[in-house]
N, C-alpha and C. Protein backbone atom coordinates (compact mmCIF):
# COMPACT_ATOMS: atom_id res chain seq x y z
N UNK A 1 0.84 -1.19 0.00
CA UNK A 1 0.00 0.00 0.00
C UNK A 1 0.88 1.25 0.00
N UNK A 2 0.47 2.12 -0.56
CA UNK A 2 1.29 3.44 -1.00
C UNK A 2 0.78 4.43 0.32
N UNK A 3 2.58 5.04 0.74
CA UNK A 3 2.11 5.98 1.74
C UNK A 3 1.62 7.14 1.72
N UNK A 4 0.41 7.73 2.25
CA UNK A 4 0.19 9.08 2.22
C UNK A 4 1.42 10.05 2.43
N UNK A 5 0.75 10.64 0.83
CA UNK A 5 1.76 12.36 1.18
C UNK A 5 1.79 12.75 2.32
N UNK A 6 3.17 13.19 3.00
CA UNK A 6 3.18 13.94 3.79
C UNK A 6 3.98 15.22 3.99
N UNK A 7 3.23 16.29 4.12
CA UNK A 7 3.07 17.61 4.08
C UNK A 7 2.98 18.50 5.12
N UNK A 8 4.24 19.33 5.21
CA UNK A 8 4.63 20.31 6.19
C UNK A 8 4.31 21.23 5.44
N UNK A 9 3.32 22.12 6.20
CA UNK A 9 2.46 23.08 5.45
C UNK A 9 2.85 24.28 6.49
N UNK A 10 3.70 25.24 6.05
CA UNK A 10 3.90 26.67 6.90
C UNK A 10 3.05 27.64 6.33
N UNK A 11 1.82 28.08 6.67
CA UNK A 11 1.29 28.74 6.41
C UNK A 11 -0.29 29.93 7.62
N UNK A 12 0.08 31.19 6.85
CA UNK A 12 -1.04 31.19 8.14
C UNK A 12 -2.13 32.04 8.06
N UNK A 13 -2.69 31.46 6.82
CA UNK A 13 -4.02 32.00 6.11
C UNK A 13 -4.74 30.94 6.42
N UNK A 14 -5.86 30.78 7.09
CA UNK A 14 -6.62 29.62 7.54
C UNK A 14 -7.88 29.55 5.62
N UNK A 15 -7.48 30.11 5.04
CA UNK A 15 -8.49 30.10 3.49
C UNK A 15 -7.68 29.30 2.76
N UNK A 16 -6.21 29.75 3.05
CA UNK A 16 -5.50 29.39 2.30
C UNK A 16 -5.24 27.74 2.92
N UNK A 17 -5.34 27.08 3.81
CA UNK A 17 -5.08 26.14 4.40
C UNK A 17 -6.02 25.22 4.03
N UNK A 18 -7.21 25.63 4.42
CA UNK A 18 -8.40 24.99 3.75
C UNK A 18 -8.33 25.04 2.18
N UNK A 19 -8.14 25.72 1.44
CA UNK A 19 -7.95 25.73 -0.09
C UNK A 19 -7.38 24.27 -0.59
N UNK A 20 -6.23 24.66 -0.09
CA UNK A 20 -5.14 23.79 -0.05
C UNK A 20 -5.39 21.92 0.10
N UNK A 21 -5.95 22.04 1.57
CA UNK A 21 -6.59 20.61 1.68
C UNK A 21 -8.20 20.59 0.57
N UNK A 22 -8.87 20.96 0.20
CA UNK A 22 -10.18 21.18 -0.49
C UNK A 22 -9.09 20.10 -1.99
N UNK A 23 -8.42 20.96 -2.55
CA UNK A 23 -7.38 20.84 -3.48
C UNK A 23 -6.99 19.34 -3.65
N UNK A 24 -6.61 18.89 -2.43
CA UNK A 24 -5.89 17.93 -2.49
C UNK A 24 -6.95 16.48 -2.42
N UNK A 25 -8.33 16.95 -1.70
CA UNK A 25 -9.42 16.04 -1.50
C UNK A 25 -9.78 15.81 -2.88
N UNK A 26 -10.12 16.82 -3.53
CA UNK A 26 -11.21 17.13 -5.03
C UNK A 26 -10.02 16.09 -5.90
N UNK A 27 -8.81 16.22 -5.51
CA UNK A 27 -8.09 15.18 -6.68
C UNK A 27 -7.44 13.77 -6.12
N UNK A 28 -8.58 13.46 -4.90
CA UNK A 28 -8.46 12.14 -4.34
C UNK A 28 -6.57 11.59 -4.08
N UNK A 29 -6.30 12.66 -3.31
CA UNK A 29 -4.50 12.66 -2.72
C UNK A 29 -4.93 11.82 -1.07
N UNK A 30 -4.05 11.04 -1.44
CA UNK A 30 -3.98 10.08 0.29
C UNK A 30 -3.27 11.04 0.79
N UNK A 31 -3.09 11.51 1.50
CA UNK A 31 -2.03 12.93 2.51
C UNK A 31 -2.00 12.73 4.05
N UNK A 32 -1.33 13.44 4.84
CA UNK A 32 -1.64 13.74 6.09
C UNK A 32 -0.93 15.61 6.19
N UNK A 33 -1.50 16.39 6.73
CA UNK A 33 -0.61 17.58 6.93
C UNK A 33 -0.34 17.80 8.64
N UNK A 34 0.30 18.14 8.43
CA UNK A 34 0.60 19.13 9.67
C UNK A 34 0.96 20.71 9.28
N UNK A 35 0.22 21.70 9.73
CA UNK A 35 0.11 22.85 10.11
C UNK A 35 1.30 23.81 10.84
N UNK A 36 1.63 25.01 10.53
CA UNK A 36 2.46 25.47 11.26
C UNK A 36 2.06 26.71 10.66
N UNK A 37 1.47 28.27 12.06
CA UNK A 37 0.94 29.06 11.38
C UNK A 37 1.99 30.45 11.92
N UNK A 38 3.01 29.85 12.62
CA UNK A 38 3.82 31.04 13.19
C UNK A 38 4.92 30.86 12.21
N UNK A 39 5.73 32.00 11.47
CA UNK A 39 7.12 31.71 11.13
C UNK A 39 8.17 31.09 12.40
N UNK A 40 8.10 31.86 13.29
CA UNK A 40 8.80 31.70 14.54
C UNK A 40 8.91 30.27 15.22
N UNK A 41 7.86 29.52 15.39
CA UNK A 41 7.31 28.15 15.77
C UNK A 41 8.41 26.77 14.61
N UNK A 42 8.76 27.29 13.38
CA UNK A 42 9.60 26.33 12.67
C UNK A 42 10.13 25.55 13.34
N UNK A 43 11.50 26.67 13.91
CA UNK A 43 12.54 25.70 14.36
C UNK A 43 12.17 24.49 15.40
N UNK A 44 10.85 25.44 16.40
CA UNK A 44 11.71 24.17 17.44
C UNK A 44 10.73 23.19 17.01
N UNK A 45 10.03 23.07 16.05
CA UNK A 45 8.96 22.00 15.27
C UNK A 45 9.94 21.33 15.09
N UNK A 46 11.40 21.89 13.92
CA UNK A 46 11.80 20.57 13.57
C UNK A 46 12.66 20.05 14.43
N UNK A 47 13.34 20.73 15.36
CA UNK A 47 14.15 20.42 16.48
C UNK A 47 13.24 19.32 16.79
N UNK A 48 12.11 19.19 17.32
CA UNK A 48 11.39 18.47 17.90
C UNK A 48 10.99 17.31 17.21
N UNK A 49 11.04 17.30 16.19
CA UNK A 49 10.29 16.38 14.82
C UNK A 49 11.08 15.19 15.14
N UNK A 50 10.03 13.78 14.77
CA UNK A 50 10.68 12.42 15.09
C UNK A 50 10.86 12.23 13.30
N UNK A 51 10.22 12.85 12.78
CA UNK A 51 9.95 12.46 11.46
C UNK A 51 10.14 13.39 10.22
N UNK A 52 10.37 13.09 9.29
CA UNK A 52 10.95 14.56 7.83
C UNK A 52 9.59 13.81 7.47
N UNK A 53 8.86 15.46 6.79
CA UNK A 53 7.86 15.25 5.83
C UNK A 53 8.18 14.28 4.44
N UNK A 54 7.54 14.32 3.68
CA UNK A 54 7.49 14.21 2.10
C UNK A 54 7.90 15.29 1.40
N UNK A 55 6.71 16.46 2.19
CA UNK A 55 7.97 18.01 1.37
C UNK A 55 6.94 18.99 2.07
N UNK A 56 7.92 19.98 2.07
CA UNK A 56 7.26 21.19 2.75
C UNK A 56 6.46 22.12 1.66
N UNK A 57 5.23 22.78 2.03
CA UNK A 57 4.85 23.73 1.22
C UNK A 57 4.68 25.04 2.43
N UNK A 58 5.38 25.87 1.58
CA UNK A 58 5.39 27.16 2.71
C UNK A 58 5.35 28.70 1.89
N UNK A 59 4.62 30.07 3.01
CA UNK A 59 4.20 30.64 2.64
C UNK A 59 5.20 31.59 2.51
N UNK A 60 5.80 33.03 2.10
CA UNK A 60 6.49 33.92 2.58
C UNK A 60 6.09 34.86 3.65
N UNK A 61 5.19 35.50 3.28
CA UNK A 61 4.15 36.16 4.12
C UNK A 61 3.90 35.32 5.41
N UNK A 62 4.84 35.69 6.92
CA UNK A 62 4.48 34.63 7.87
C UNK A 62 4.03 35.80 8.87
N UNK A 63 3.74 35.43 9.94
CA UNK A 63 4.36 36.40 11.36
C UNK A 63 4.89 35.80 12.32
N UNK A 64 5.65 36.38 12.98
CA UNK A 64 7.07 36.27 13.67
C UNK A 64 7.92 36.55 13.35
N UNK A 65 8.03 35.42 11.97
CA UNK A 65 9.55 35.41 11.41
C UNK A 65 8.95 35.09 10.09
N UNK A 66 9.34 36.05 9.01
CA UNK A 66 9.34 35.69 7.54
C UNK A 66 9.80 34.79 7.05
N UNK A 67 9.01 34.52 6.35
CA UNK A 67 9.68 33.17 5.14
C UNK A 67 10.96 32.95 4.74
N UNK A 68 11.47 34.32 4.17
CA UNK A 68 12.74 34.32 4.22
C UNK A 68 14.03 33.54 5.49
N UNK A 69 13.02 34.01 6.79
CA UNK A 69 14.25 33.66 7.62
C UNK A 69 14.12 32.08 7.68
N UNK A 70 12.69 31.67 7.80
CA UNK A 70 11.92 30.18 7.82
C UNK A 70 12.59 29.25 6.72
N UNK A 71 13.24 29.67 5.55
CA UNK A 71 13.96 28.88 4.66
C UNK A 71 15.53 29.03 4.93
N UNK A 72 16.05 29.65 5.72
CA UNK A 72 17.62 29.93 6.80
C UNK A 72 17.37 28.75 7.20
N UNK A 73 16.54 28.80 8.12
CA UNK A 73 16.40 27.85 8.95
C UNK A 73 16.23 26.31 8.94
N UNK A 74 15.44 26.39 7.34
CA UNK A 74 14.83 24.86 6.79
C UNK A 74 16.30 24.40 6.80
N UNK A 75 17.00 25.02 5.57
CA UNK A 75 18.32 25.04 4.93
C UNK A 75 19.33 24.58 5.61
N UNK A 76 19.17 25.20 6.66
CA UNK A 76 21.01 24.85 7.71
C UNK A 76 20.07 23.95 8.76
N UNK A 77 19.39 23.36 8.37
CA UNK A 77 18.81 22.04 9.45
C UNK A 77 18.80 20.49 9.32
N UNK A 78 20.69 20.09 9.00
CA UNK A 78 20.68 18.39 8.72
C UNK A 78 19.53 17.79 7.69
N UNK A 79 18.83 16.84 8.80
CA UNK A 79 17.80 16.25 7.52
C UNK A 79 16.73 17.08 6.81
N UNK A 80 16.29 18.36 7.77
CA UNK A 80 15.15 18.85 7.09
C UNK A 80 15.74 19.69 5.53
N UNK A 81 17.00 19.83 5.46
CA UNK A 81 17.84 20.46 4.57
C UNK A 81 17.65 20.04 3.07
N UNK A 82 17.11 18.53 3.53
CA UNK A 82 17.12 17.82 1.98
C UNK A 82 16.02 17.67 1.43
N UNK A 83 14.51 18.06 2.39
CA UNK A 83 13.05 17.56 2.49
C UNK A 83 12.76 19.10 1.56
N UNK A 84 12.15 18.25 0.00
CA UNK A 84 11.73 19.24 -1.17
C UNK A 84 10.98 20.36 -0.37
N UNK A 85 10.91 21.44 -0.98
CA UNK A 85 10.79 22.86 -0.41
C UNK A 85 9.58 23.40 -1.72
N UNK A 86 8.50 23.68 -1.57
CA UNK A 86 7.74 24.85 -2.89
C UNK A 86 6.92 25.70 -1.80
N UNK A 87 7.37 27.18 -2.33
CA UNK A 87 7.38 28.42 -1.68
C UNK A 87 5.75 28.49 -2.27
N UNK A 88 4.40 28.46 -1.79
CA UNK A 88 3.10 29.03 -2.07
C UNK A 88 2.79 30.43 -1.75
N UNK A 89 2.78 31.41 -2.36
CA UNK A 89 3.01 32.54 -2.05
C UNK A 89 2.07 33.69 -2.84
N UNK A 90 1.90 34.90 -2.18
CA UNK A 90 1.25 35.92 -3.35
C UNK A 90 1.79 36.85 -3.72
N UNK A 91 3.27 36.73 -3.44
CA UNK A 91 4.13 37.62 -3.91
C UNK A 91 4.73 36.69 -5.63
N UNK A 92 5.03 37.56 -6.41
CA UNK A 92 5.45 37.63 -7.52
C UNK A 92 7.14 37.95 -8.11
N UNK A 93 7.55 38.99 -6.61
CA UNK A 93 8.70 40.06 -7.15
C UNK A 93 9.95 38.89 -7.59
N UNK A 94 10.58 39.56 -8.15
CA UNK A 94 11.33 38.70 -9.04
C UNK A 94 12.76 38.51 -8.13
N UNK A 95 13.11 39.52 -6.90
CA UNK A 95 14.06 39.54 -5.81
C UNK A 95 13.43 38.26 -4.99
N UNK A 96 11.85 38.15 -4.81
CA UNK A 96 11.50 36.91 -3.93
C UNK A 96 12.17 35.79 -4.73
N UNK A 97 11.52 35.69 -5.70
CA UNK A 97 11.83 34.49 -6.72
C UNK A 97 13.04 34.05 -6.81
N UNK A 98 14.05 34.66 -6.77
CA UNK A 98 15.25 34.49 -6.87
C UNK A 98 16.38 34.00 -5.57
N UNK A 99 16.18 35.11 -4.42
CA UNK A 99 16.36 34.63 -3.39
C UNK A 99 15.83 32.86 -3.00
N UNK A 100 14.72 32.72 -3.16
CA UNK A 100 14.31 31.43 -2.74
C UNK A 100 15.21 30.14 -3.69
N UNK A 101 15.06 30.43 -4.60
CA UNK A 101 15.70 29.63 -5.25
C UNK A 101 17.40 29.54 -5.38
N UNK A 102 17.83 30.98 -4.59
CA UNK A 102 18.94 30.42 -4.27
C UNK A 102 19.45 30.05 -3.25
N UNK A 103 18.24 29.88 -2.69
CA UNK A 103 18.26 29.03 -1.11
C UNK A 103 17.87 27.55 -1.39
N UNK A 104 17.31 27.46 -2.36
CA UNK A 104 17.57 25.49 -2.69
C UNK A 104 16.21 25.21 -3.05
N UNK A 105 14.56 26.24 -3.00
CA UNK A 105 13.75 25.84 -2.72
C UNK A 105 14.00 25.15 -4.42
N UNK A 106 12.68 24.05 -4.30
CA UNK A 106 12.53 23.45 -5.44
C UNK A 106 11.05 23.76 -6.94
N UNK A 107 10.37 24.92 -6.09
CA UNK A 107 9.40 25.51 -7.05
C UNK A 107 8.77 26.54 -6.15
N UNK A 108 8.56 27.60 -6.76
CA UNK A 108 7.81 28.82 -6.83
C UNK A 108 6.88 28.93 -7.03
N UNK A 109 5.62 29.18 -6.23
CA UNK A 109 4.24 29.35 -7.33
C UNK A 109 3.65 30.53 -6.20
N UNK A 110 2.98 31.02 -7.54
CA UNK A 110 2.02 32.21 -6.44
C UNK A 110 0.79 31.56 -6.93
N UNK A 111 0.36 32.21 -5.80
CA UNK A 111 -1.19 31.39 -4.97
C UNK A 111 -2.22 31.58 -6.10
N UNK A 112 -2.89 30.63 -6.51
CA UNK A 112 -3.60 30.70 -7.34
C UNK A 112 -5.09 31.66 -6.74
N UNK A 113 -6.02 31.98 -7.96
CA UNK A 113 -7.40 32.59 -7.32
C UNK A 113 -8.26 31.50 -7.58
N UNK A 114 -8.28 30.65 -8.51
CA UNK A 114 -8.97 29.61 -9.01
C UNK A 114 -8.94 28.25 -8.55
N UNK A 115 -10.16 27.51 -7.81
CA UNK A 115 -9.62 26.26 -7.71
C UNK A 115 -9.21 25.29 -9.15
N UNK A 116 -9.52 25.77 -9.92
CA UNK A 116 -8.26 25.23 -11.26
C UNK A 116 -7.02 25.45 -11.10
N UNK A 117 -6.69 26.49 -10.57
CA UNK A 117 -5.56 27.02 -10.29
C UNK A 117 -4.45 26.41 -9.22
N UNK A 118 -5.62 26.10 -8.06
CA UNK A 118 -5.32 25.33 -7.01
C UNK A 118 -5.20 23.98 -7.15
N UNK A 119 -5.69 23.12 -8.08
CA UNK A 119 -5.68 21.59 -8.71
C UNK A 119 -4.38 21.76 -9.69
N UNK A 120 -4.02 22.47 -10.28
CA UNK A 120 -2.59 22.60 -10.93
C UNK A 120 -1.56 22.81 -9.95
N UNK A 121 -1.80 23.63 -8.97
CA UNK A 121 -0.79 23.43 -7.79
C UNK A 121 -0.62 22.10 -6.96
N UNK A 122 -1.47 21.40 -7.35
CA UNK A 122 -1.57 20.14 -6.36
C UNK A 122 -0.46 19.27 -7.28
N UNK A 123 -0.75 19.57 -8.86
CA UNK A 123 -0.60 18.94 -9.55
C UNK A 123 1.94 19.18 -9.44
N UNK A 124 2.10 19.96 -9.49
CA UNK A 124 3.09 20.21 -8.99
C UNK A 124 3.62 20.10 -7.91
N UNK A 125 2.87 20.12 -7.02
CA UNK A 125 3.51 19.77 -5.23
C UNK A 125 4.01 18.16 -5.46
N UNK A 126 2.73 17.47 -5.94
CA UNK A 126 3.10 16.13 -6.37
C UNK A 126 4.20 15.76 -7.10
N UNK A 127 4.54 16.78 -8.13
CA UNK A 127 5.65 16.23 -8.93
C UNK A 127 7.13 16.44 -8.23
N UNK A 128 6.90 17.23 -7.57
CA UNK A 128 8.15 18.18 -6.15
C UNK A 128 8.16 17.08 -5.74
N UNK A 129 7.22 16.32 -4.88
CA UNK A 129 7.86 15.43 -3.95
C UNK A 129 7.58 14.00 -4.38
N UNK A 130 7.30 13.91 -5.46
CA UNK A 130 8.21 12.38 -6.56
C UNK A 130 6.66 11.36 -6.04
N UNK A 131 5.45 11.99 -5.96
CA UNK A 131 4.20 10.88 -5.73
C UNK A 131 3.47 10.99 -6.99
């Protein structure tokens, strides 16, 4: 039996969270998530973590601590260092885009308005983390 995706979801739009899982139901994804709605709260998550996701999907837009610093942190953290990274975001700027990706993430997408939009993102998270 094939294991459910599993998905470290940093995000802290509760629309956007629900979107997200809606997304992943409507295209019949076995999953489990876990939630994380503080930037700040990361570290000692993974400090604490018995287990590496499947892949992280995370927002820029955090509070506490920005995305930016939240991918420092992914980055210089042993195993979580290697666990695929796609930045979900509603920023566009081409300084975000770039920065992230030269921090290792493995795809960029800004947040769709459409749940078409949102079923094509599913459709990529999947291909990020090889299910």
């Amino acid at each position: 039996m094939k294991k459910p995706l599993d998905i470290l979801l940093i995000e802290d739009d509760v629309d956007d969270v629900d979107l997200l899982k809606e997304a992943l139901d409507e295209n019949s994804i076995d999953y489990q998530i876990e939630v994380i709605m503080e930037g700040d709260k990361v570290s000692n998550h993974i400090q604490d973590s018995t287990h590496l996701p499947g892949i992280i999907v995370m927002d820029l837009n955090l509070p506490k601590a920005d995305g930016k610093e939240v991918l420092q942190v992914l980055k210089s953290n042993g195993p979580f260092s290697d666990v695929p990274v796609i930045v979900l975001t509603t920023s566009s700027s081409k300084e975000d885009i770039d920065y992230c990706y030269k921090m290792g993430v493995n795809k960029f997408i800004t947040k769709p308005a459409t749940i078409e939009g949102w079923n094509e993102t599913i459709s990529k998270i999947l291909d990020v983390a090889g299910a």
